[in-house]
Structure formats: C-alpha cells, structure tokens
Protein backbone atom coordinates (compact mmCIF):
# COMPACT_ATOMS: atom_id res chain seq x y z
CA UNK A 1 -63.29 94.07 -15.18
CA UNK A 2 -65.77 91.67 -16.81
CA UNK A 3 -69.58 91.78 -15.26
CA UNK A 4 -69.14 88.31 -15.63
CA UNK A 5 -66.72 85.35 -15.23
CA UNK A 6 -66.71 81.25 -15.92
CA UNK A 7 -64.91 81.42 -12.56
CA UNK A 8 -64.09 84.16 -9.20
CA UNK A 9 -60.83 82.29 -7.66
CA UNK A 10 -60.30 83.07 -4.18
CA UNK A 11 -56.93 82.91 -2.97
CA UNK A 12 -53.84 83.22 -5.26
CA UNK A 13 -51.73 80.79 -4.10
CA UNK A 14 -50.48 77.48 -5.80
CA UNK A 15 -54.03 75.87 -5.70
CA UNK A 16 -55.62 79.12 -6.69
CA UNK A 17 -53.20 80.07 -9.82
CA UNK A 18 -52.60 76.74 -11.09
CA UNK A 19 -56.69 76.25 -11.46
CA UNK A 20 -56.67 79.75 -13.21
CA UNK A 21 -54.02 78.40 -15.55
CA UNK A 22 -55.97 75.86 -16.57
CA UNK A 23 -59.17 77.47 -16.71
CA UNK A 24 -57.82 80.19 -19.09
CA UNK A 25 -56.30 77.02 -21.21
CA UNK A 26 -59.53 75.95 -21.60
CA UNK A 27 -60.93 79.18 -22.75
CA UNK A 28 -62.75 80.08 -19.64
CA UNK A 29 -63.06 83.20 -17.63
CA UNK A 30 -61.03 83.95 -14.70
CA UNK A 31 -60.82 86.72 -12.16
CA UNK A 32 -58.52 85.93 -8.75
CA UNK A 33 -58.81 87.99 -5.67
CA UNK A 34 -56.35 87.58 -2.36
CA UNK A 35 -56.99 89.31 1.14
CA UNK A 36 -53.11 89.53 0.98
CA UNK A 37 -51.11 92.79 -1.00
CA UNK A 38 -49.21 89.56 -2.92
CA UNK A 39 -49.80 86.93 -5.11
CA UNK A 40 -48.26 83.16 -4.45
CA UNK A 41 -50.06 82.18 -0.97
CA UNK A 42 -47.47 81.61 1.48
CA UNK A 43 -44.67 80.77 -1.33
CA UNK A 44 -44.58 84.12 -2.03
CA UNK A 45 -40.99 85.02 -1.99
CA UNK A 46 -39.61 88.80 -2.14
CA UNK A 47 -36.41 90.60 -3.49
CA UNK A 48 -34.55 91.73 -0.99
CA UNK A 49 -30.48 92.71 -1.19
CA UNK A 50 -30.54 90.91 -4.55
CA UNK A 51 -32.06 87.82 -2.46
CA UNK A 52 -35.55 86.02 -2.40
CA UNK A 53 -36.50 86.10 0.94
CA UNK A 54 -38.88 83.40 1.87
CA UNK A 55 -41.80 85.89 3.69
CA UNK A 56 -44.31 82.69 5.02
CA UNK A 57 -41.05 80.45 6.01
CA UNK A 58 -38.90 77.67 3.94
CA UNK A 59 -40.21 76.51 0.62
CA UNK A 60 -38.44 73.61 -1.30
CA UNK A 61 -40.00 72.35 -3.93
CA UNK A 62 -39.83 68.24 -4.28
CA UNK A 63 -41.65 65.25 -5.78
CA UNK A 64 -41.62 62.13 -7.04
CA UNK A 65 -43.91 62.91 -9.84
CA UNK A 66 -41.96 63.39 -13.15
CA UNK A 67 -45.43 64.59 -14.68
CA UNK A 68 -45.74 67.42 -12.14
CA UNK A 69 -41.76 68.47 -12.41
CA UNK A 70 -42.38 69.14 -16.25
CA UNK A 71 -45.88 71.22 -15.02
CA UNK A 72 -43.95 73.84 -12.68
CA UNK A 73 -40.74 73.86 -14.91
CA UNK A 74 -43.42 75.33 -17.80
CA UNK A 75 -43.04 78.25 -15.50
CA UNK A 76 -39.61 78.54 -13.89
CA UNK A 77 -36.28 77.29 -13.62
CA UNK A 78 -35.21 75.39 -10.77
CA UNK A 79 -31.77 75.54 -9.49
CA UNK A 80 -30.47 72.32 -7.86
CA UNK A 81 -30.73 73.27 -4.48
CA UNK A 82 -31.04 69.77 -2.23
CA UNK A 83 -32.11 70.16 1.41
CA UNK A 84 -30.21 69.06 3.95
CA UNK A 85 -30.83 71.10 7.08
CA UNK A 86 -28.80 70.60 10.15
CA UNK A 87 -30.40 69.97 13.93
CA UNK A 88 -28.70 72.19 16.56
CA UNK A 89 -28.75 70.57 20.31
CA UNK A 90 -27.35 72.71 22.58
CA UNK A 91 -24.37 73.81 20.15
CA UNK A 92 -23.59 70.03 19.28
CA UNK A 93 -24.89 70.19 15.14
CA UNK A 94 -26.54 66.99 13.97
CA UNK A 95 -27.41 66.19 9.92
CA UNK A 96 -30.92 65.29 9.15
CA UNK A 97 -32.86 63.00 8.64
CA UNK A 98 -31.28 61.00 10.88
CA UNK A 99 -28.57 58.75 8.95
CA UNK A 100 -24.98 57.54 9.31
CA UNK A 101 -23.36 61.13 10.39
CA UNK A 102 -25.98 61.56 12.90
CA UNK A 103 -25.46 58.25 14.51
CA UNK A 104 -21.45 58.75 13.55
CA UNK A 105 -21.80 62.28 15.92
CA UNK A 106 -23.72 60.76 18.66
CA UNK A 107 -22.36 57.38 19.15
CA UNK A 108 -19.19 57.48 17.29
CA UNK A 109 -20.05 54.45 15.13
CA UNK A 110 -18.88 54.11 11.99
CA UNK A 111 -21.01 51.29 10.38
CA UNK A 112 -24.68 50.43 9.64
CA UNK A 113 -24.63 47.37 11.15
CA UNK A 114 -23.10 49.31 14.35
CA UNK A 115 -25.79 51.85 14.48
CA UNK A 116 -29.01 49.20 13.74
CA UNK A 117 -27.42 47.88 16.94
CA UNK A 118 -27.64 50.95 19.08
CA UNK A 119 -31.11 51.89 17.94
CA UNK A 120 -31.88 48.77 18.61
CA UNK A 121 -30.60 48.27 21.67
CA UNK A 122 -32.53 51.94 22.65
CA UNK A 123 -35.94 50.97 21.49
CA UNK A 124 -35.68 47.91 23.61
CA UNK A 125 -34.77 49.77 26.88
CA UNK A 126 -37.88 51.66 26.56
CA UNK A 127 -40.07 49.53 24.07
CA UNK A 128 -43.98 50.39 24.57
CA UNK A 129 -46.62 47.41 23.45
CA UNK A 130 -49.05 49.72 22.20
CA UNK A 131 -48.04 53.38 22.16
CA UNK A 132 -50.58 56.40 23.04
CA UNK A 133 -48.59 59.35 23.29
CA UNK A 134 -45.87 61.00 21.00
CA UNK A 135 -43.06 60.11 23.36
CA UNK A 136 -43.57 56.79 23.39
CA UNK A 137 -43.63 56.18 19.88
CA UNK A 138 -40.78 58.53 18.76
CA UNK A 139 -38.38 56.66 22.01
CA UNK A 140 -40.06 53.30 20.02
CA UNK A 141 -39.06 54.40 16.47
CA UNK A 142 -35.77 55.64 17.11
CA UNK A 143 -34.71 55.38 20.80
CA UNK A 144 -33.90 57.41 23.73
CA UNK A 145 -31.17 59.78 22.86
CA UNK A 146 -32.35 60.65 19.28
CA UNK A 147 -35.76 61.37 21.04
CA UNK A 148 -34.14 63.96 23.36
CA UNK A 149 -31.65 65.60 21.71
CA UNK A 150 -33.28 65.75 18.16
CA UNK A 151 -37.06 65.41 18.70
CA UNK A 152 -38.48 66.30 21.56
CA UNK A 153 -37.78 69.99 22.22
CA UNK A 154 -38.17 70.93 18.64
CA UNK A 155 -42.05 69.32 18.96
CA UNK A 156 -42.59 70.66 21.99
CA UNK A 157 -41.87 73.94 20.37
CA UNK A 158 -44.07 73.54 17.31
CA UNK A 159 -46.95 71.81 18.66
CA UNK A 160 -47.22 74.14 22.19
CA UNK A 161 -47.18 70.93 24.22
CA UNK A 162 -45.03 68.30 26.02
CA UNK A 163 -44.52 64.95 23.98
CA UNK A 164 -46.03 63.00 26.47
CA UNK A 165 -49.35 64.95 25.78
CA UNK A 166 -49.73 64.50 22.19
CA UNK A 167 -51.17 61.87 20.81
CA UNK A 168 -48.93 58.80 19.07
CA UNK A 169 -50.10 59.22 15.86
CA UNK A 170 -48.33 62.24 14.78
CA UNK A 171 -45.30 60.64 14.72
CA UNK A 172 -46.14 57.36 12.38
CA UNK A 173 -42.50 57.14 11.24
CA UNK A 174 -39.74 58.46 11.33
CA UNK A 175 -36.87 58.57 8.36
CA UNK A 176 -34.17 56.79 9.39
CA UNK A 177 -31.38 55.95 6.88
CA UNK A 178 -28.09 53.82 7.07
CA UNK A 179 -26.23 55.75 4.50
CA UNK A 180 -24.14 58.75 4.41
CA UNK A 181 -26.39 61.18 2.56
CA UNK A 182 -27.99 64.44 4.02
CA UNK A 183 -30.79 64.96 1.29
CA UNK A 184 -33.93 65.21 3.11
CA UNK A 185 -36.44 64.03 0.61
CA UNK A 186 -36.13 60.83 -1.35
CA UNK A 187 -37.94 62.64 -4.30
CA UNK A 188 -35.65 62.01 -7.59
CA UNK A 189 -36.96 66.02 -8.34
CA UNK A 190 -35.68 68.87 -5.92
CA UNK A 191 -35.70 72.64 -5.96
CA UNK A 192 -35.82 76.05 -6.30
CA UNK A 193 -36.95 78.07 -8.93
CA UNK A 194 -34.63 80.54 -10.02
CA UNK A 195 -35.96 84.38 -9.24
CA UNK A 196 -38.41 83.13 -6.48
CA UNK A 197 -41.68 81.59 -6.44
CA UNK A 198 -43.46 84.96 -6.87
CA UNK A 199 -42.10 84.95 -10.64
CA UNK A 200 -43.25 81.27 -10.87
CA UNK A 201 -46.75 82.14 -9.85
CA UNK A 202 -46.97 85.16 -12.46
CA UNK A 203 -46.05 83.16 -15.15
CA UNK A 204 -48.48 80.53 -13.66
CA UNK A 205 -51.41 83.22 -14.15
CA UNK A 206 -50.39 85.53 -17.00
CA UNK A 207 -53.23 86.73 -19.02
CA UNK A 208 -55.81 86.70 -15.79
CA UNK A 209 -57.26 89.59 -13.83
CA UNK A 210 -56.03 89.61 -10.21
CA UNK A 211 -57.43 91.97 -7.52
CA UNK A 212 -55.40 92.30 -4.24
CA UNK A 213 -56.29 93.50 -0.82
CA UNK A 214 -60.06 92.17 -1.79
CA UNK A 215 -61.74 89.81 1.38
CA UNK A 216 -64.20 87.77 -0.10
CA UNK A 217 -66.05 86.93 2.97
CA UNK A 218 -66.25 90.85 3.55
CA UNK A 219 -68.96 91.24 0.73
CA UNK A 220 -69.51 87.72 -0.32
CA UNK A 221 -72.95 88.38 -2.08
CA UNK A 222 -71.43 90.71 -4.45
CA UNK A 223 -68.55 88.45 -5.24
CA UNK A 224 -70.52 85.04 -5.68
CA UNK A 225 -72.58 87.53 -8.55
CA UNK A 226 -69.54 88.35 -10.71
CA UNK A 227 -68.78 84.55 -11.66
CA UNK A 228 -70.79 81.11 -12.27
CA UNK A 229 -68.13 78.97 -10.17
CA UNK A 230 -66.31 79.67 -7.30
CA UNK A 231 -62.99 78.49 -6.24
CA UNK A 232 -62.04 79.02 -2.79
CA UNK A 233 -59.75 78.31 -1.20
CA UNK A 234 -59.49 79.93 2.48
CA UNK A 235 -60.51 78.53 5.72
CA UNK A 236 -63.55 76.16 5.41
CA UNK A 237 -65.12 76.96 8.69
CA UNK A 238 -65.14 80.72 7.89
CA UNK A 239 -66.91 80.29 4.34
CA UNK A 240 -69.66 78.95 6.88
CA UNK A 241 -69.65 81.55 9.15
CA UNK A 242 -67.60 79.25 11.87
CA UNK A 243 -71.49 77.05 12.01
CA UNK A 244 -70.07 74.43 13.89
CA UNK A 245 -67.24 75.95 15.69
CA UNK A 246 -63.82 77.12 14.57
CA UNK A 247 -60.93 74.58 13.45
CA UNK A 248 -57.62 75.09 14.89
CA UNK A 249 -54.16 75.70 13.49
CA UNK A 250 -50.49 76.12 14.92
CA UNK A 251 -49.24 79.56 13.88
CA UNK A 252 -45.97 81.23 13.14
CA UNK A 253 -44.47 84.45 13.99
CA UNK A 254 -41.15 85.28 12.13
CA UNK A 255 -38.28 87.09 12.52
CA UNK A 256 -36.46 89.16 9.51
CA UNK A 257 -32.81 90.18 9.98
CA UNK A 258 -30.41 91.50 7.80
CA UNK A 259 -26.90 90.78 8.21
CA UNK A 260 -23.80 93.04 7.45
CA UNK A 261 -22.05 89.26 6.75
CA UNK A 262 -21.88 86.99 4.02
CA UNK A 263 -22.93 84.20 5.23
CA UNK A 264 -24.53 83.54 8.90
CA UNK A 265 -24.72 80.17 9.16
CA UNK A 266 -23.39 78.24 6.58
CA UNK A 267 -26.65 75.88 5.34
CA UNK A 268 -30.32 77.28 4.46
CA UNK A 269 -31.86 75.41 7.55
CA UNK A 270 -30.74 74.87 10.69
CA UNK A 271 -33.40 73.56 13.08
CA UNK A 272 -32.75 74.30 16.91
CA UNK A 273 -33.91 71.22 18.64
CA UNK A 274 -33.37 72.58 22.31
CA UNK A 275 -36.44 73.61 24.34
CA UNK A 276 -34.35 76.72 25.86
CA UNK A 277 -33.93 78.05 22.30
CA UNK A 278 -37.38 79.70 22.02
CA UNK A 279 -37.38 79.46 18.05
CA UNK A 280 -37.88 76.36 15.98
CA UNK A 281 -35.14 77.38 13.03
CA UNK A 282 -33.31 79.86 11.47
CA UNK A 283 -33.34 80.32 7.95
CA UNK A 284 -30.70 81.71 5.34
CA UNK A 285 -32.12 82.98 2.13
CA UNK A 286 -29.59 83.14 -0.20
CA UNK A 287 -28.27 79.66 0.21
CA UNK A 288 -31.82 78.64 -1.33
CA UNK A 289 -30.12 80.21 -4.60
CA UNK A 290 -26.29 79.43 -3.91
CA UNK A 291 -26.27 83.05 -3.57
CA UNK A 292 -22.63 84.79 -3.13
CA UNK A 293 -23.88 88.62 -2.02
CA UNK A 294 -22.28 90.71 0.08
CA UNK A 295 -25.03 90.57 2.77
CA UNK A 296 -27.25 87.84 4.43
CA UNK A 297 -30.88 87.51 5.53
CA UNK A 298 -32.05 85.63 8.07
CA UNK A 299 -35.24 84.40 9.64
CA UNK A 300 -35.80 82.91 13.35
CA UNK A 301 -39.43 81.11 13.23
CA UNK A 302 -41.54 80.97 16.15
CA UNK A 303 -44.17 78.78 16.42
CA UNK A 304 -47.08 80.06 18.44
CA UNK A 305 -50.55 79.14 19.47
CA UNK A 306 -53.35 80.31 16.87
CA UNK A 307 -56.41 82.03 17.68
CA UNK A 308 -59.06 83.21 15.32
CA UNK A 309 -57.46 86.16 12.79
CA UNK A 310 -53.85 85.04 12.96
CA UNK A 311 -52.54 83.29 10.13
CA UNK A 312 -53.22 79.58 9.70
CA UNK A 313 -50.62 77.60 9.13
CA UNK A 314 -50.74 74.19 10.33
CA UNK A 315 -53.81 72.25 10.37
CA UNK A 316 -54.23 70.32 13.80
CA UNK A 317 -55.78 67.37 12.42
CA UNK A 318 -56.54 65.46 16.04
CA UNK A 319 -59.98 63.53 16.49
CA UNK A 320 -61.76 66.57 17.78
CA UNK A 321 -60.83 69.00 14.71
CA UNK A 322 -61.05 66.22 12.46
CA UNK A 323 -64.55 65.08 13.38
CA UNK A 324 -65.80 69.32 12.76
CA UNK A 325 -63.79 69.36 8.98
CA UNK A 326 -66.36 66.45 8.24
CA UNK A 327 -69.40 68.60 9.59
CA UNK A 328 -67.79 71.22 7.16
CA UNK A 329 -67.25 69.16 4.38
CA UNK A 330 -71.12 67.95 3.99
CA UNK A 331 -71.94 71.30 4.27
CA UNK A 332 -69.43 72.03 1.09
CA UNK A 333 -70.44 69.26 -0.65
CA UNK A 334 -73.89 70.89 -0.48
CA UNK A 335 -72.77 74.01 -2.46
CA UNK A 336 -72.36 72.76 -6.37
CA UNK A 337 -71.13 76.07 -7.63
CA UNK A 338 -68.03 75.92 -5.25
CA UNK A 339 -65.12 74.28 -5.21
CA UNK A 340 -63.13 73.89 -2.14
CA UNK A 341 -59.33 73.23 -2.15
CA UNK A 342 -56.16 73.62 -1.03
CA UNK A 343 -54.68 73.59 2.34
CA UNK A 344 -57.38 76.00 4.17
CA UNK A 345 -60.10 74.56 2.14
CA UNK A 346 -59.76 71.22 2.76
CA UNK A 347 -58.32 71.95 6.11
CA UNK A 348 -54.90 69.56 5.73
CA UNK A 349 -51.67 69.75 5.05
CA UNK A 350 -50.12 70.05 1.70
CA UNK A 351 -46.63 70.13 0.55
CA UNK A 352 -46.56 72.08 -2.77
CA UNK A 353 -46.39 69.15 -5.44
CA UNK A 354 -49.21 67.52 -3.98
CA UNK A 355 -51.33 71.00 -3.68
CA UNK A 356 -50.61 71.02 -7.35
CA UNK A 357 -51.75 67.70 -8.35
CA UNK A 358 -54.71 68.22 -6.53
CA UNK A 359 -55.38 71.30 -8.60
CA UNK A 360 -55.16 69.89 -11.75
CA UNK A 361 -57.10 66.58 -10.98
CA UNK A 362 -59.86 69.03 -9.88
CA UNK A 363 -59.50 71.22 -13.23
CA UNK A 364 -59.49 67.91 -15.36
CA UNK A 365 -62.69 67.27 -13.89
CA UNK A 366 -64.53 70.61 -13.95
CA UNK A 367 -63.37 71.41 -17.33
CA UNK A 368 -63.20 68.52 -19.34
C-alpha cells in the first residue's frame, strides 16, 4: 500500500471502478475500498452450478448510447440476451410492457386500432382532470383492467403502500406499444456480459489496489489522510453523520433456491403482479446466459420497508426526502476534495449506462 494516493475511491461498484479506470489512464493514483467482501456494487454476480447468479437482483445492461456500448464492451462480452419478462396475475401470464399480446390476452383483440379503442374507452370511464394519487393516473394512462391486474398489486408490493396513497407522479408514463414485440427497452444496445458482471468490473479496475471488508465511515480520519481526493460514493446523509435527518429507501430481501430441474420457469423474469403473492418476481439465472445446465437457480424478491443499516436500494425521491438530499447536497458541494456520485451519493436512481456516463463526465472533468 502507497502512504499516498491521487485518489481513495469508496465503493467499488460501476461508479466507483469506472472512475478508477480512468484515473489510472490518466496516470493517477488509485486505491478502492468496499464495506462489502465483493467488488461490482450490487451487479456483482457469482458462480454458482456453472451459473452467474445475480446476488443484489436482475441486472440487464441497455442503452441508447453507442459511445457507452463500445466503453463496457472494452471489458466484456455481451451475449444478446433481450428482456422480456412476463407479468403473472393470478396464474393468467401477461407479456410486458404492455403491447399487442397483452391486450390480445386480456381482451382478445387482435388489432391496434382494436386495442387504442379499449384503452380508450377505459381511461374515459374513469378519466381524472388533474390526477393526485398513483391510481388515478395509472387507471388515466392505461385504464381500469391493466391497472388491476398488471399494476396495482405489484406497486403496492414494492412501494409498502396502497396506490391510492402514493403520490401521481411516480407513474409519469407508462410504455404502451401497439406492436407485437416483448423487448422491454427501446435501447438499440441490450445485454449481458458473458461470465458475469463481477469479471466485467475486474477488468474495469485491473492494475488498482482494492481493499474489501474496509468501512470508511468507521475510521474516516485515517482514510481521508491516505489520498488528496475522495470519491465516495455511499449514502450522502451518512458521510454527514445523518445532520439533517436520514433519507429513506425501499429495501429488498431475497430468496436463493436451487433447483434439481432444468429450467423453472421458462423466461429470466417473471413479475407476480397479485397482492396475495407476497414477492414482487422470481428470477432465473441461467436464462440471463441462455444457459442449458443440468440445474436451475432461482430468486423470489421481496420488497420490504428500509430502516437505517439495511441495504439501500431504492431511493424514495417524494417532496419530503427530496427537499433533505438538497440540504445534503450544499453541504457536499462545500467539501472540494470530494466527489460524490452514484446512486447513494447522489441519492437517485440509476440504471447502469447512465451510472456510467455519469462517471466518466465526472472523470473528464477532474482529470482533464
């Protein structure tokens, strides 16, 4: 270990390595330390059975950015896994997003012009002028019957709370498509890289010391003297010593199952949109990878109400939450020598390609 670096990164996830990456491109410095046993955040993905077992829940990588698709594939291979998970109501199985064989399943219509009309005629029944909780816009978006069959218990489930208690902006659209297609994402690049994310991440910081099972905020002082710069990227609130009160996150609790079958369920995702069903999804590994073993591995995720030392998952950006980030984020902007980022730090959500981008805008800058 050096007695001193250009920069201490804290956290080795996507934010954390592809920073490092960059940094050590540029000559600089670079030790990374993790409160976690692993590198890779919650991408971190583990061989298991010959299968990469998604450990923090489904990961598939997507974007519309041709200049980030050539970044990751520097470091990995992706297959061409596309996503199209399937909604189960009660044991009736929907495609998502919602498109032609959805409407085909739960009207029987066979046309676009046939299910505009239905929709239509739904959001009409139940149209609300100006819409103030989640209910009321998802029924104005999409109608009554996709509402309850396809939305309602599965957000009930992942936000802790009836629809009609949540606030409308949550749901500001809705994908709706009048085609026959079951890819999720309208990103022209999709998915996985071949031997897990873990591998990716490696690659991603070759060459640069990493210390595991190391909490930062456990002996800050000493930490903060071993580099110039700091990159962190945990929770916000806790860097502060929780000043103005702690921000809140939904939390998940999964479920790890091998199977003496080869193959469970047919499809990586299948979301269980019921409220009686107590988990959100269940997840099959090795269809990430088109995998053919002899064995399966499932997951059932729970989502579950967060309290302070669970993991963090899903920021809860409401007014009230979002009103204490901004306290936080004067008090960051305050600190020069530290640079906040990623989904903790900056306390939002982040699908990976844009975690990425905002990595290297924020290397470009620091380093150039």
């Amino acid at each position: 270990m050096h007695t001193k670096y250009d920069f201490l990164i804290v956290g080795a996830g996507l934010y954390g390595a592809v920073f490092a990456h960059e940094a050590k491109k540029a000559g600089k410095t670079c030790l990374i330390i993790d409160k976690r046993n692993h590198i890779g955040g919650n991408v971190y993905t583990e061989k298991v059975e010959d299968i990469q077992v998604h450990r923090y829940g489904a990961h598939i990588f997507h974007t519309s950015s041709k200049e980030i698709w050539q970044y990751v594939n520097q470091f990995a291979e992706f297959n061409r896994y596309t996503n199209s998970p399937i909604a189960n109501y009660k044991g009736e199985l929907y495609n998502l997003p919602f498109n032609m064989n959805t409407f085909n399943k739960m009207w029987g219509v066979n046309t676009p012009q046939e299910a505009k009309q239905k929709i239509e005629q739904q959001r009409r029944d139940s149209y609300v002028e100006n819409p103030r909780t989640l209910e009321e816009q998802a029924i104005n978006l999409v109608g009554r019957d996709i509402y309850e069959k396809l939305i309602r218990g599965y957000t009930e489930k992942q936000w802790g709370r009836p629809c009609h208690e949540l606030p409308a902006f949550i749901i500001r659209r809705l994908p709706v498509r009048f085609t026959y297609d079951n890819n999720y994402f309208n990103d022209p690049y999709q998915g996985i890289p071949i031997g897990g994310y873990t591998a990716m991440v490696e690659k991603m910081i070759e060459g640069i010391e990493v210390q595991l099972d190391t909490d930062y905020l456990a002996d800050k002082a000493y930490w903060d003297s071993k580099a110039d710069r700091i990159v962190y990227t945990g929770p916000i609130d806790a860097y502060f010593d929780y000043t103005f009160g702690v921000l809140a996150y939904r939390s998940l609790n999964f479920d790890t199952e091998l199977l003496d079958t080869d193959n469970y369920q047919g499809n990586a995702v299948v979301n269980y949109t019921d409220l009686e069903t107590p988990y959100t999804r269940i997840i099959e590994h090795k269809h990430f990878e088109l995998g053919t073993q002899p064995r399966t591995i499932i997951t059932r995720e729970y989502s579950v109400e967060w309290k302070l030392g669970d993991e963090p998952y899903y920021p809860i950006n409401d007014e009230q939450n979002s009103k204490l980030y901004d306290q936080y984020k004067q008090l960051a902007e305050a600190e020069p020598h530290v640079i906040f980022g990623g989904r903790l730090g900056e306390y939002k959500y982040y699908d990976m390609d844009k975690v990425i981008a905002a990595a290297l805008q924020r290397a470009h800058e620091v380093l150039t």
